[in-house]
Protein backbone atom coordinates (compact mmCIF):
# COMPACT_ATOMS: atom_id res chain seq x y z
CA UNK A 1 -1.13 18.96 -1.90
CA UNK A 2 -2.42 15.75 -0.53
CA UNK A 3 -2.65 16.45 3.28
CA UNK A 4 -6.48 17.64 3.16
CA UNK A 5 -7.05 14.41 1.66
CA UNK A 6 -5.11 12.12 4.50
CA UNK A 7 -6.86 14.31 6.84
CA UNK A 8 -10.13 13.17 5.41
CA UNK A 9 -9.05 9.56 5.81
CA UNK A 10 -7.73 9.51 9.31
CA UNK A 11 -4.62 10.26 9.15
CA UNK A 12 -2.83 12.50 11.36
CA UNK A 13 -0.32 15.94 10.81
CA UNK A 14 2.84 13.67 12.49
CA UNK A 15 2.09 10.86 10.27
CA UNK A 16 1.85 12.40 6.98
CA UNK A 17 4.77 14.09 7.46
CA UNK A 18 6.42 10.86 8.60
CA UNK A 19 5.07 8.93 5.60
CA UNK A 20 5.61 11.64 3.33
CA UNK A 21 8.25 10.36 0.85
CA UNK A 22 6.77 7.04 0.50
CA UNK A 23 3.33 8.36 -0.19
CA UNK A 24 5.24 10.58 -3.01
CA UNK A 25 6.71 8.00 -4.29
CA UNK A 26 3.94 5.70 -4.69
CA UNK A 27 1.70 8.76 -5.94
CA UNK A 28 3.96 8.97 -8.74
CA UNK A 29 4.09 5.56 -9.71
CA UNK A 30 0.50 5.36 -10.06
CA UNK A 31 -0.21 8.81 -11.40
CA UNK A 32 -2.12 10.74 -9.02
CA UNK A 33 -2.19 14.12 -9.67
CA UNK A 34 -3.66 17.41 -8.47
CA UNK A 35 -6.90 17.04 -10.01
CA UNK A 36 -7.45 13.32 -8.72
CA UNK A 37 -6.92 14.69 -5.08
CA UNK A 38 -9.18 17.25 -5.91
CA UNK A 39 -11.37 14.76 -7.33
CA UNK A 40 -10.90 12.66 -3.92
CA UNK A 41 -11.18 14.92 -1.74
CA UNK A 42 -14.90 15.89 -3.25
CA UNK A 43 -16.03 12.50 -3.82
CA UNK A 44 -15.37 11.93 -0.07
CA UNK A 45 -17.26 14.71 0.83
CA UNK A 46 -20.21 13.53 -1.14
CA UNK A 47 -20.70 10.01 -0.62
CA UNK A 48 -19.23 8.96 2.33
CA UNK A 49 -20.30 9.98 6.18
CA UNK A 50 -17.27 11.53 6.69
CA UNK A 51 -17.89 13.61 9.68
CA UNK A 52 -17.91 9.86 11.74
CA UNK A 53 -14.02 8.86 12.93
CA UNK A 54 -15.10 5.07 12.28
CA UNK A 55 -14.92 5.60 8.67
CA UNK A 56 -11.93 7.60 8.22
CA UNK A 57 -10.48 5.27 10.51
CA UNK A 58 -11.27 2.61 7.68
CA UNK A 59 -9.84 4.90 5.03
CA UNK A 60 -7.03 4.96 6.45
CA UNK A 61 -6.52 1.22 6.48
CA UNK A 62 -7.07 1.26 2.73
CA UNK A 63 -4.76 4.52 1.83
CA UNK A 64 -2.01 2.90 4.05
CA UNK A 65 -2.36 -0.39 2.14
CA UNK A 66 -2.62 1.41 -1.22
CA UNK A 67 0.67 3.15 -0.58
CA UNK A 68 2.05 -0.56 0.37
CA UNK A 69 1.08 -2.43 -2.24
CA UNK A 70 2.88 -0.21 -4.76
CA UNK A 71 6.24 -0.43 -2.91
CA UNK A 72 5.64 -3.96 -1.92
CA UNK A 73 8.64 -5.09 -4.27
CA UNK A 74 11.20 -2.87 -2.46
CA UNK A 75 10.13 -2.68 0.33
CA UNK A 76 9.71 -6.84 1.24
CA UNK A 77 11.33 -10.44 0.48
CA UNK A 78 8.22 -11.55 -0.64
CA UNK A 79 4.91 -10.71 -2.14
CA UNK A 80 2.08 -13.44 -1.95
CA UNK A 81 -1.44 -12.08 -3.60
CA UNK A 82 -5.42 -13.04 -3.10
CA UNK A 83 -8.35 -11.43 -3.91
CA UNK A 84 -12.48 -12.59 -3.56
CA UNK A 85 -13.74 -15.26 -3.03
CA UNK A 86 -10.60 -16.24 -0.98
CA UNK A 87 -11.64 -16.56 2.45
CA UNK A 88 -9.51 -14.26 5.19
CA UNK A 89 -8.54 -17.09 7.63
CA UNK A 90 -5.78 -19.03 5.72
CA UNK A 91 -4.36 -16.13 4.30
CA UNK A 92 -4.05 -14.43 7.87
CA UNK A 93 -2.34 -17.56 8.66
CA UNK A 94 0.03 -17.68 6.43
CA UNK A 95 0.52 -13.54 7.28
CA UNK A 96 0.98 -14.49 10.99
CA UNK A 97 3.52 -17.23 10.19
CA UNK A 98 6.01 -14.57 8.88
CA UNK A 99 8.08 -11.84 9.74
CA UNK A 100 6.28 -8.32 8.64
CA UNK A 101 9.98 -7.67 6.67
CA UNK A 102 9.67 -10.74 5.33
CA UNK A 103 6.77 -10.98 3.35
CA UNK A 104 3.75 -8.75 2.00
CA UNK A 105 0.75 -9.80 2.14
CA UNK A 106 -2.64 -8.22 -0.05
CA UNK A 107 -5.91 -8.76 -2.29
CA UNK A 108 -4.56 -6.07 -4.59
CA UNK A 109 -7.69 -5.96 -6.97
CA UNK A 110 -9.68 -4.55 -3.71
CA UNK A 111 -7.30 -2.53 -2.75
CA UNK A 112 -7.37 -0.61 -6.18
CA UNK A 113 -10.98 -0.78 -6.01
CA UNK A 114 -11.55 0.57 -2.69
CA UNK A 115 -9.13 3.33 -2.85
CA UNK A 116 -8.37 4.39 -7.15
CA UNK A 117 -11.77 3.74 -8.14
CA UNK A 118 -13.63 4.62 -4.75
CA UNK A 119 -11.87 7.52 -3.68
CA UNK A 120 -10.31 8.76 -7.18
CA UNK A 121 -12.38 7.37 -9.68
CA UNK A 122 -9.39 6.16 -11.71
CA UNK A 123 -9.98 2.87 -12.36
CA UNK A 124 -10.62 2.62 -16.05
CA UNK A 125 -6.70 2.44 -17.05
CA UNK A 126 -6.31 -0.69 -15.21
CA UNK A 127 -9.13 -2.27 -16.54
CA UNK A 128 -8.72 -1.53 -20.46
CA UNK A 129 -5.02 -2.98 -19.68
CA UNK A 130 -6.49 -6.31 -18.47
CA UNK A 131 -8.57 -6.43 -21.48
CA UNK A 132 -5.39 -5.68 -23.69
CA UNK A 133 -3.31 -8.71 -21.72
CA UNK A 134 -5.71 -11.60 -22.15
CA UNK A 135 -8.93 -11.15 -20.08
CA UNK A 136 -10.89 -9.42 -23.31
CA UNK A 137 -14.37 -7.27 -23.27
CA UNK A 138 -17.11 -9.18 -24.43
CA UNK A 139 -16.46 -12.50 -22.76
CA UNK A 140 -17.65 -11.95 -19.06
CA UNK A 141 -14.43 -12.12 -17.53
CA UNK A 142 -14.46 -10.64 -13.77
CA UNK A 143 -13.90 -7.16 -13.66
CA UNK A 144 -11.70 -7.72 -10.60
CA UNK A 145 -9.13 -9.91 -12.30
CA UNK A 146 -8.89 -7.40 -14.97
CA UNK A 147 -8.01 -4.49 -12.59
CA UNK A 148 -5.40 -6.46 -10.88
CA UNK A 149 -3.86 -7.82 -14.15
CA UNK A 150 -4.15 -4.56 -15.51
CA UNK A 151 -1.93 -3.02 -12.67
CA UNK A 152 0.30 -5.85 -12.67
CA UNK A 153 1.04 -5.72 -16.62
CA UNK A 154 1.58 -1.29 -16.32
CA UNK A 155 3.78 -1.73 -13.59
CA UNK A 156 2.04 0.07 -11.07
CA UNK A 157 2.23 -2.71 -8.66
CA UNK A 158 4.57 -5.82 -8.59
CA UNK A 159 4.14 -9.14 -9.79
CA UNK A 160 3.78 -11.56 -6.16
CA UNK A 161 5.57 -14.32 -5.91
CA UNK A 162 2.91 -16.50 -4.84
CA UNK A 163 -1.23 -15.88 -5.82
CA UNK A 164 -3.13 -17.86 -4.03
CA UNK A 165 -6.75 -18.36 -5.15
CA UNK A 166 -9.87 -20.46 -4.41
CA UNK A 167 -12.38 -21.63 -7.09
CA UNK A 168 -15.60 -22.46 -5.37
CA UNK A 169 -17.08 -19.86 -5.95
CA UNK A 170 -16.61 -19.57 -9.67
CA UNK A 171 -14.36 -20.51 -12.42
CA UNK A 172 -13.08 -16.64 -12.59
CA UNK A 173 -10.29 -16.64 -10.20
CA UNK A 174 -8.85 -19.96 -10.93
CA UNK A 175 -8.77 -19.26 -14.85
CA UNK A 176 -7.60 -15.63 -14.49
CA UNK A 177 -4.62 -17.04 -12.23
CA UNK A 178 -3.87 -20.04 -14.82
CA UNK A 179 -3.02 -16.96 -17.27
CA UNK A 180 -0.79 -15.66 -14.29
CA UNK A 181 0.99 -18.41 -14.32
CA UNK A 182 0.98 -19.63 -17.64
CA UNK A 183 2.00 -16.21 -19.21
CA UNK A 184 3.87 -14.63 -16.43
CA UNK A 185 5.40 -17.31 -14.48
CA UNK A 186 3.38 -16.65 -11.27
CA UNK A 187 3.01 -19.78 -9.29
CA UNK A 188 -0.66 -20.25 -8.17
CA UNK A 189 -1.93 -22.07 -5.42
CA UNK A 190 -5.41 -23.19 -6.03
CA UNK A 191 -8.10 -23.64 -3.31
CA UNK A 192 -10.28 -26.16 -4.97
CA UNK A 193 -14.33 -27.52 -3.64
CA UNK A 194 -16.16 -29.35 -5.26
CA UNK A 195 -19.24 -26.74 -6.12
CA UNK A 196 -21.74 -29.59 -7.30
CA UNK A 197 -24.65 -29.65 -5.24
CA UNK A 198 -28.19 -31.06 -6.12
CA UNK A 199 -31.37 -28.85 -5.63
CA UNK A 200 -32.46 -29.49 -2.17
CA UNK A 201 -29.31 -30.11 -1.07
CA UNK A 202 -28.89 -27.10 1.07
CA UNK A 203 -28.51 -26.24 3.53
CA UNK A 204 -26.90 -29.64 4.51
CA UNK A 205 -23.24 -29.98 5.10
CA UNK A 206 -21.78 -32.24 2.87
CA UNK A 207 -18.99 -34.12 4.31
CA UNK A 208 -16.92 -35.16 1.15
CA UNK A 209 -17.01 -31.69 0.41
CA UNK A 210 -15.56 -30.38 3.44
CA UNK A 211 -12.76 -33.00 3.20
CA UNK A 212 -11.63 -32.79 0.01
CA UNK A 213 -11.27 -28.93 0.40
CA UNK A 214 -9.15 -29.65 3.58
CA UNK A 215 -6.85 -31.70 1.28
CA UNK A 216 -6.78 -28.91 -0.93
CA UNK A 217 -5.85 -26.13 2.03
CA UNK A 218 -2.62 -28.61 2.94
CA UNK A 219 -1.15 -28.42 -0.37
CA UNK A 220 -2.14 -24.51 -0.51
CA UNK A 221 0.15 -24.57 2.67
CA UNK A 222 2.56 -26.54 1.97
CA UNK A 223 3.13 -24.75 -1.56
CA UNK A 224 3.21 -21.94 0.52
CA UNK A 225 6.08 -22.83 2.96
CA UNK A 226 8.07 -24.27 -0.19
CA UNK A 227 7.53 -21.09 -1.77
CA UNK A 228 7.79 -18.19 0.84
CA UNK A 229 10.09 -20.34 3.08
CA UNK A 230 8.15 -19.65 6.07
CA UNK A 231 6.29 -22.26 8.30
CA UNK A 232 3.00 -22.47 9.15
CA UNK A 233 2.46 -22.39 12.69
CA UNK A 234 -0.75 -23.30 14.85
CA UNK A 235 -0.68 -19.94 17.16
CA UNK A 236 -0.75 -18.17 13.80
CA UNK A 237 -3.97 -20.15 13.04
CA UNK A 238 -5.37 -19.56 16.17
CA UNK A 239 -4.42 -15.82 16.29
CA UNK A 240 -6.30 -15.73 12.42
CA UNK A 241 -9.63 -17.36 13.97
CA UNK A 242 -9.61 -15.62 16.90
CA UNK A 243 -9.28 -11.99 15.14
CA UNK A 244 -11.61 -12.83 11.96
CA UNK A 245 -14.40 -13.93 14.35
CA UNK A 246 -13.90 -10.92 16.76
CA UNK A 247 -14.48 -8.74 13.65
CA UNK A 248 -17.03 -10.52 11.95
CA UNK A 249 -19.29 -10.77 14.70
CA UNK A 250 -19.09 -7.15 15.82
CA UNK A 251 -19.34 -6.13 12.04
CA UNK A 252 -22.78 -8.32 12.50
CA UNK A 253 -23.70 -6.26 15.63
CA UNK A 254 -23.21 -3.31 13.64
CA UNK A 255 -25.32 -4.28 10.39
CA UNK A 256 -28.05 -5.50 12.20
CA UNK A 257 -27.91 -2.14 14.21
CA UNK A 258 -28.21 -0.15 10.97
CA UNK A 259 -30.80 -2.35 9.37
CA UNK A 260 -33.20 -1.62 12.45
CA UNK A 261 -33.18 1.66 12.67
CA UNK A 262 -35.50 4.01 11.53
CA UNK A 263 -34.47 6.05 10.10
CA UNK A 264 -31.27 4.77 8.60
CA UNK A 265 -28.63 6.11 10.13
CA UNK A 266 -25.30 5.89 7.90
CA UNK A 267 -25.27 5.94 4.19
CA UNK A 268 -24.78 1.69 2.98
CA UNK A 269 -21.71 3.35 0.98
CA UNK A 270 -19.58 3.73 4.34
CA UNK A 271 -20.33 0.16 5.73
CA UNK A 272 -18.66 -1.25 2.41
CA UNK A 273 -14.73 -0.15 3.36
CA UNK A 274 -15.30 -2.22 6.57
CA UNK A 275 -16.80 -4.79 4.91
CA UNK A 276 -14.28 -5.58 2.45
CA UNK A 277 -11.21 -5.05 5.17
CA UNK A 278 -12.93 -8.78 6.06
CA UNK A 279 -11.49 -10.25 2.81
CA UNK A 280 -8.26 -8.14 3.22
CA UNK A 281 -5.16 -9.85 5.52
CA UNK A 282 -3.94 -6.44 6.74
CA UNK A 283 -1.07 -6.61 9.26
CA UNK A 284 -3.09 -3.65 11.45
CA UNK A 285 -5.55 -6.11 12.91
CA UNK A 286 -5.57 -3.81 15.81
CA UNK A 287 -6.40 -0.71 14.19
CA UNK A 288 -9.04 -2.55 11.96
CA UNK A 289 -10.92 -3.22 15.00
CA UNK A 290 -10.65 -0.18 16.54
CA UNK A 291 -11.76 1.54 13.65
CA UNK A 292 -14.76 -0.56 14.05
CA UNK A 293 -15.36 -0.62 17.68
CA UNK A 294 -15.48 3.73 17.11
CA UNK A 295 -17.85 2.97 14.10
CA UNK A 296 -20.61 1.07 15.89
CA UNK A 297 -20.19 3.68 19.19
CA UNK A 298 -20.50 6.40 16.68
CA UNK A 299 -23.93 4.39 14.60
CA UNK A 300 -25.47 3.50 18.15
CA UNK A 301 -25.23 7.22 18.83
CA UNK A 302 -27.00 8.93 16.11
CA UNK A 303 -29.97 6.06 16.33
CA UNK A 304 -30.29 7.35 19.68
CA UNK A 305 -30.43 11.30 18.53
CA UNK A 306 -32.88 9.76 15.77
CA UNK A 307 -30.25 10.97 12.93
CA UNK A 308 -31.05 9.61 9.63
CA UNK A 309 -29.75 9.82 6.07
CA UNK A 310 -33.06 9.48 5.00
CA UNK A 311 -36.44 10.28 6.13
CA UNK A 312 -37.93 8.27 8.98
CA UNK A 313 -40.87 5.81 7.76
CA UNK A 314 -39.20 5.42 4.04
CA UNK A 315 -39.98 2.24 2.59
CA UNK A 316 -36.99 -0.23 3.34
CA UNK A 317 -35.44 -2.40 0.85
CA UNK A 318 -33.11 -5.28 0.68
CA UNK A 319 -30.11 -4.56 -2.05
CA UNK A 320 -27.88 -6.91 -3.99
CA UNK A 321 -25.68 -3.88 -5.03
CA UNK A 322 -22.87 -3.67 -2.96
CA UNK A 323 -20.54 -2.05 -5.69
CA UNK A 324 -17.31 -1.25 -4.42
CA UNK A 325 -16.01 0.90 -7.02
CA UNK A 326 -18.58 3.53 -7.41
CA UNK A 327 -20.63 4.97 -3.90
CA UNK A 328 -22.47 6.97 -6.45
CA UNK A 329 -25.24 4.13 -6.82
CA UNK A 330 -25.57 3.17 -3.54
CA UNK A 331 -26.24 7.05 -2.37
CA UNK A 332 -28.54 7.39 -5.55
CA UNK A 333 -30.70 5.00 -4.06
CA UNK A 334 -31.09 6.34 -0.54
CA UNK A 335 -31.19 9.60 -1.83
CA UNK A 336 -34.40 8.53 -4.07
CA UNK A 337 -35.98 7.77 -0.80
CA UNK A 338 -35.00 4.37 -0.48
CA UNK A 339 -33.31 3.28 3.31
CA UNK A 340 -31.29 0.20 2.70
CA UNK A 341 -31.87 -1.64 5.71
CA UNK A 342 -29.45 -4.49 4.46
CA UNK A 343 -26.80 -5.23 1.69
CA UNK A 344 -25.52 -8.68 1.02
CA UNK A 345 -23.28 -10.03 1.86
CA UNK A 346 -22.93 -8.12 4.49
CA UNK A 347 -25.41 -10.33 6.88
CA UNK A 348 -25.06 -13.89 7.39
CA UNK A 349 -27.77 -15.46 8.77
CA UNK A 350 -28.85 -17.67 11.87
CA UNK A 351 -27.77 -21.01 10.30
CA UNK A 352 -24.27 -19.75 9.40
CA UNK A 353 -23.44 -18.35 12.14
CA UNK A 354 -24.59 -21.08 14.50
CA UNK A 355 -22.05 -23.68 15.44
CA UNK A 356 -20.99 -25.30 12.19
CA UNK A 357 -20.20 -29.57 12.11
CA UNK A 358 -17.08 -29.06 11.00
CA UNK A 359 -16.04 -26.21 12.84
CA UNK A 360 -13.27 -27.96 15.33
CA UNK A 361 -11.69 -29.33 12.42
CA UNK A 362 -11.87 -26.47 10.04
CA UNK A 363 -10.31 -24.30 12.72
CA UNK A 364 -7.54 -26.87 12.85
CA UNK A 365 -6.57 -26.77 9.25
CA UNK A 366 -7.38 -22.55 9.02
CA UNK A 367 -9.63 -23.07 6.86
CA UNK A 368 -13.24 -21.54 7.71
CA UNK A 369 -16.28 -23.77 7.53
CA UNK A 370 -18.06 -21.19 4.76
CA UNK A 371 -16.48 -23.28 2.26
CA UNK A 372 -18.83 -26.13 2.75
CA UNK A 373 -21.66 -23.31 2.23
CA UNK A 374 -23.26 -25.15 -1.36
CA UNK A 375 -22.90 -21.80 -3.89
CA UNK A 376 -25.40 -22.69 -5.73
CA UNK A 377 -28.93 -20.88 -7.36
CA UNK A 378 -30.63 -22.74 -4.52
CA UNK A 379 -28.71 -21.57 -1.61
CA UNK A 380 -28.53 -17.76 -3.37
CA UNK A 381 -32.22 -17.63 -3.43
CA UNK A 382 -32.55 -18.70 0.52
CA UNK A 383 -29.99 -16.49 1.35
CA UNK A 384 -31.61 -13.18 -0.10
CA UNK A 385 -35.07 -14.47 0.97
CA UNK A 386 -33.77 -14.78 4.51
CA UNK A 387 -32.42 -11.12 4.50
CA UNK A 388 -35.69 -9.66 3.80
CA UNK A 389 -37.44 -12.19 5.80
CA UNK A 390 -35.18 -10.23 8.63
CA UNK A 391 -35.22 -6.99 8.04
CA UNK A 392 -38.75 -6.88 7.05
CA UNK A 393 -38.13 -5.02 4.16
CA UNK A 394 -40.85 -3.46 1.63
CA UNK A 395 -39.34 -4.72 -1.12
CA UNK A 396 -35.93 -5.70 -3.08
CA UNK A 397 -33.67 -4.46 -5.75
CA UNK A 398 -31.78 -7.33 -7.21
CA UNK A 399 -28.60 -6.37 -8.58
CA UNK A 400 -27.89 -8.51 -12.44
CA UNK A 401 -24.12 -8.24 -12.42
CA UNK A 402 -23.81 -9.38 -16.31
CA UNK A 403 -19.89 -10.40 -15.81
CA UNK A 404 -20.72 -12.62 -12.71
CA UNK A 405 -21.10 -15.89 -14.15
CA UNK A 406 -21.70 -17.63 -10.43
CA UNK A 407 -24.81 -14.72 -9.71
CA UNK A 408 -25.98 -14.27 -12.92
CA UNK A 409 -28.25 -17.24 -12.90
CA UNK A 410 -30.09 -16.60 -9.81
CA UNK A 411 -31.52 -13.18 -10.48
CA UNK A 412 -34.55 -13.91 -11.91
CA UNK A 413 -35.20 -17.33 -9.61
CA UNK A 414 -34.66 -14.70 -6.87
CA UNK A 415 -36.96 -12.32 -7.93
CA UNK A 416 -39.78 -14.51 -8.44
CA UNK A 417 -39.05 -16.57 -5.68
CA UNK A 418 -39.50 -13.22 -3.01
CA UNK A 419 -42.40 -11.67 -4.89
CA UNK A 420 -44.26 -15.14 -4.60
CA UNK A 421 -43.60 -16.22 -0.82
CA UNK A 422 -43.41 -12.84 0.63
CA UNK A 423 -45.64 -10.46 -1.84
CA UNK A 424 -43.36 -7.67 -2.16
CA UNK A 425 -41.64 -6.06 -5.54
CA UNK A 426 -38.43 -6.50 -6.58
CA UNK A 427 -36.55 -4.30 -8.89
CA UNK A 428 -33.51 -5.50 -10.99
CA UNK A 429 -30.93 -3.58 -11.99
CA UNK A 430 -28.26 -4.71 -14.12
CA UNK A 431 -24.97 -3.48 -14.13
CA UNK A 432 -21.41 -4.60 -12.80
CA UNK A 433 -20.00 -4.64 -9.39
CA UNK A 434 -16.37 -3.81 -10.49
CA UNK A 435 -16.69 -2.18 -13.50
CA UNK A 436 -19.27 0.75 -14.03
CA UNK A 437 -17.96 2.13 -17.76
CA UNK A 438 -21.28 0.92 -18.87
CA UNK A 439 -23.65 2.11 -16.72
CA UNK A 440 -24.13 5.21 -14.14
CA UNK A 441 -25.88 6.12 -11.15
CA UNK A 442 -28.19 8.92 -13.55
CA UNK A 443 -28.57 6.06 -15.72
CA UNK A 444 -30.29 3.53 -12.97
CA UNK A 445 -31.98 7.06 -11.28
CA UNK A 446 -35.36 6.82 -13.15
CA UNK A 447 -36.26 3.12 -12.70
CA UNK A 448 -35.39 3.49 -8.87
CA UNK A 449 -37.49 6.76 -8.60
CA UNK A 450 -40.21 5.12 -10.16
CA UNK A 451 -39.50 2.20 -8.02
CA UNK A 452 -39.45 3.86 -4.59
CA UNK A 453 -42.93 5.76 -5.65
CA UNK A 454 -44.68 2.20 -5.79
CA UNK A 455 -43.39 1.27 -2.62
CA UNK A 456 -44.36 4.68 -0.55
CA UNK A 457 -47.59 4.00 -2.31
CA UNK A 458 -47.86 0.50 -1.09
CA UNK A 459 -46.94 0.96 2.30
CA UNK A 460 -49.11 4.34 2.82
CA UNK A 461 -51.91 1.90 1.45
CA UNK A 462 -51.10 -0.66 4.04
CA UNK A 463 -51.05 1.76 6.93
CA UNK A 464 -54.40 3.15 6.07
């Protein structure tokens, strides 16, 4: 019943049949049924560029890990869990320092993201039973935590052994994991900063920062060895650096290709399963670059057929909405007209990616130098104003993710800050970027209609 569906994801005849009993079983356990592969199979179809190998390629990588995440607990020794803000590198270290039977390795709340509410729009199950189990409605908790507690407390996926978490990003992770632990006996290893910085601080590296936070990855290892029993090893670290950079700078290659083009040539909505695979330590590092290596052949290609999702000239906008639970918004936009010529986070600009102070050392330690990166209002507002400053965009819609207590506070600043220094509108939108029971895409449709008539209207008036 499901083989039209792994078809649509990159799979292949031989390897559904192979995989067959597992996918079965872990289909059960989570309750997919007829009409949510139905369901799939259409939503597919509707948001996603499907016809392109890249992306099924990528939805493969998420189906695969779907299907091991739910028999994680039978399958493997051990079970250690992250999910956002966690950077990739250490947790590909400590993936590469064990034996594939040994231990299992995921960020399980985008995993269920990316593939039950993504693909099968089923997410709302896991969600109410995070609010039932001590992350309640009402009192901005991340929507993220709530999925993955959610799954955790119905039993669709296992408790891990070990969560490992960082916390300078936000106070989310680290207090959703204290109820982990404190209520189901889940050890936590926290990733601590110190996320304090003055205005005007940025973009400076501060050095006490970077230090203490390298204190703060030893213990996370060393818990980690005590825990999991294996050792971290150096060639692991390497191996981590050497794939994560490899990735992220041909996912850069491939972003900045798409956010040049005129017209746009993939829908936003299919760059967001490769994106996300950058948080996730997936053992297929191989195929995950493949997958992407095909994408960006596939993008160059159609840019030079001229292929567009939408019209060439539209006005181009910089978007903060990167939600990875619903492609319905992103494709409402384009489809109003709009091309998205970038999404953050999915560009990091010149003075990130140019050689960091710290990087020797953070390499040493696994730890990337991002987490010296001040996440504060001040460094939010550069970073937007830097995306449309590069993608000389027509104007911006700022996404006001109301459960996103580290964003949240830099919407408006943002806002006022781009219309003022580079005379363009920005639209805000508010909403959530793991949770969409409150809003829809029809809901959002009029104000970006009306939005993307005052920009064709602006720029027809500029060209005149």
């Amino acid at each position: 019943m499901y083989t039209e569906l792994f078809k649509l994801c990159g799979f292949e005849p031989d390897e559904i049949k192979k995989e067959r009993p597992r996918i079965d079983k872990a289909f059960k356990i989570l309750g997919i049924e007829d009409e949510d592969i139905k369901r799939g199979e259409k939503r597919l179809k509707q948001y996603l560029d499907i016809e392109l190998l890249g992306v099924r390629r990528f939805l493969g990588i998420w189906m695969r890990e779907l299907v091991n995440l739910v028999l994680a607990r039978e399958e493997h020794e051990k079970i250690v869990y992250s999910d956002f803000p966690m950077e990739l590198r250490p947790l590909m270290s400590m993936m590469l320092s064990t034996d594939e039977k040994k231990a299992y390795f995921a960020t399980p709340g985008q995993i269920i993201n990316m593939t039950m509410g993504q693909i099968f729009d089923k997410l709302t199950p896991f969600l109410v039973a995070g609010e039932e189990n001590g992350l309640p409605p009402g009192a901005a908790h991340c929507a993220l935590y709530q999925t993955r507690l959610g799954a955790m407390v119905k039993g669709v996926i296992p408790f891990p052994d070990l969560s490992v978490i960082a916390s300078y990003h936000c106070d989310q992770p680290a207090e959703a994991e204290q109820l982990l632990h404190e209520v189901y006996g889940v050890p936590v290893a926290y990733l601590d900063s110190c996320p304090d910085p003055n205005w005007g601080d940025w973009p400076k590296f501060n050095d006490y920062r970077v230090r203490y936070c390298g204190s703060q990855a030893r213990k996370l290892f060393q818990m980690f060895e005590d825990i999991i029993g294996a050792k971290m090893t150096d060639e692991a670290k390497r191996a981590a650096n050497k794939a994560n950079a490899i990735f992220r700078l041909k996912f850069q290659q491939l972003v900045e290709l798409i956010g040049h083009a005129d017209p746009q040539p993939i829908s936003q909505t299919s760059l967001v399963h490769a994106f996300f695979l950058n948080s996730m330590p997936t053992r297929d590092i191989a195929g995950k670059q493949e997958a992407l290596e095909i994408l960006c052949g596939e993008v160059e290609e159609r840019v030079n057929q001229g292929k567009g999702v939408v019209e060439k000239g539209a006005p181009g906008v910089f978007c903060t909405a990167t939600i990875s639970v619903d492609p319905g918004i992103t494709r409402m936009i384009e489809q109003a007209g709009l091309a998205i010529r970038i999404q953050i986070p999915f560009w990091l600009s010149p003075w990130v990616m140019a050689r960091h102070p710290y990087r020797e050392w953070a390499d040493m330690i696994g730890v990337g130098p991002c987490l010296d990166i001040p996440h504060s209002c001040e460094a939010h507002v550069a970073i937007n104003l830097a995306n449309c400053k590069a993608f000389n965009v027509d104007g911006a819609i700022n996404f006001y993710p109301y459960s996103c207590r580290e964003w949240v506070p830099t919407v408006m600043i943002t806002k006022k800050t781009i219309e003022r220094e580079l005379g363009i509108p920005v639209l805000v939108l508010e909403g959530d970027c793991y949770d969409t029971r409150n809003y829809s895409a029809g809901q959002l449709r009029t104000r970006v209609e009306t939005f993307a008539e005052l920009l064709r209207a602006a720029k027809a008036a500029k060209a005149a």
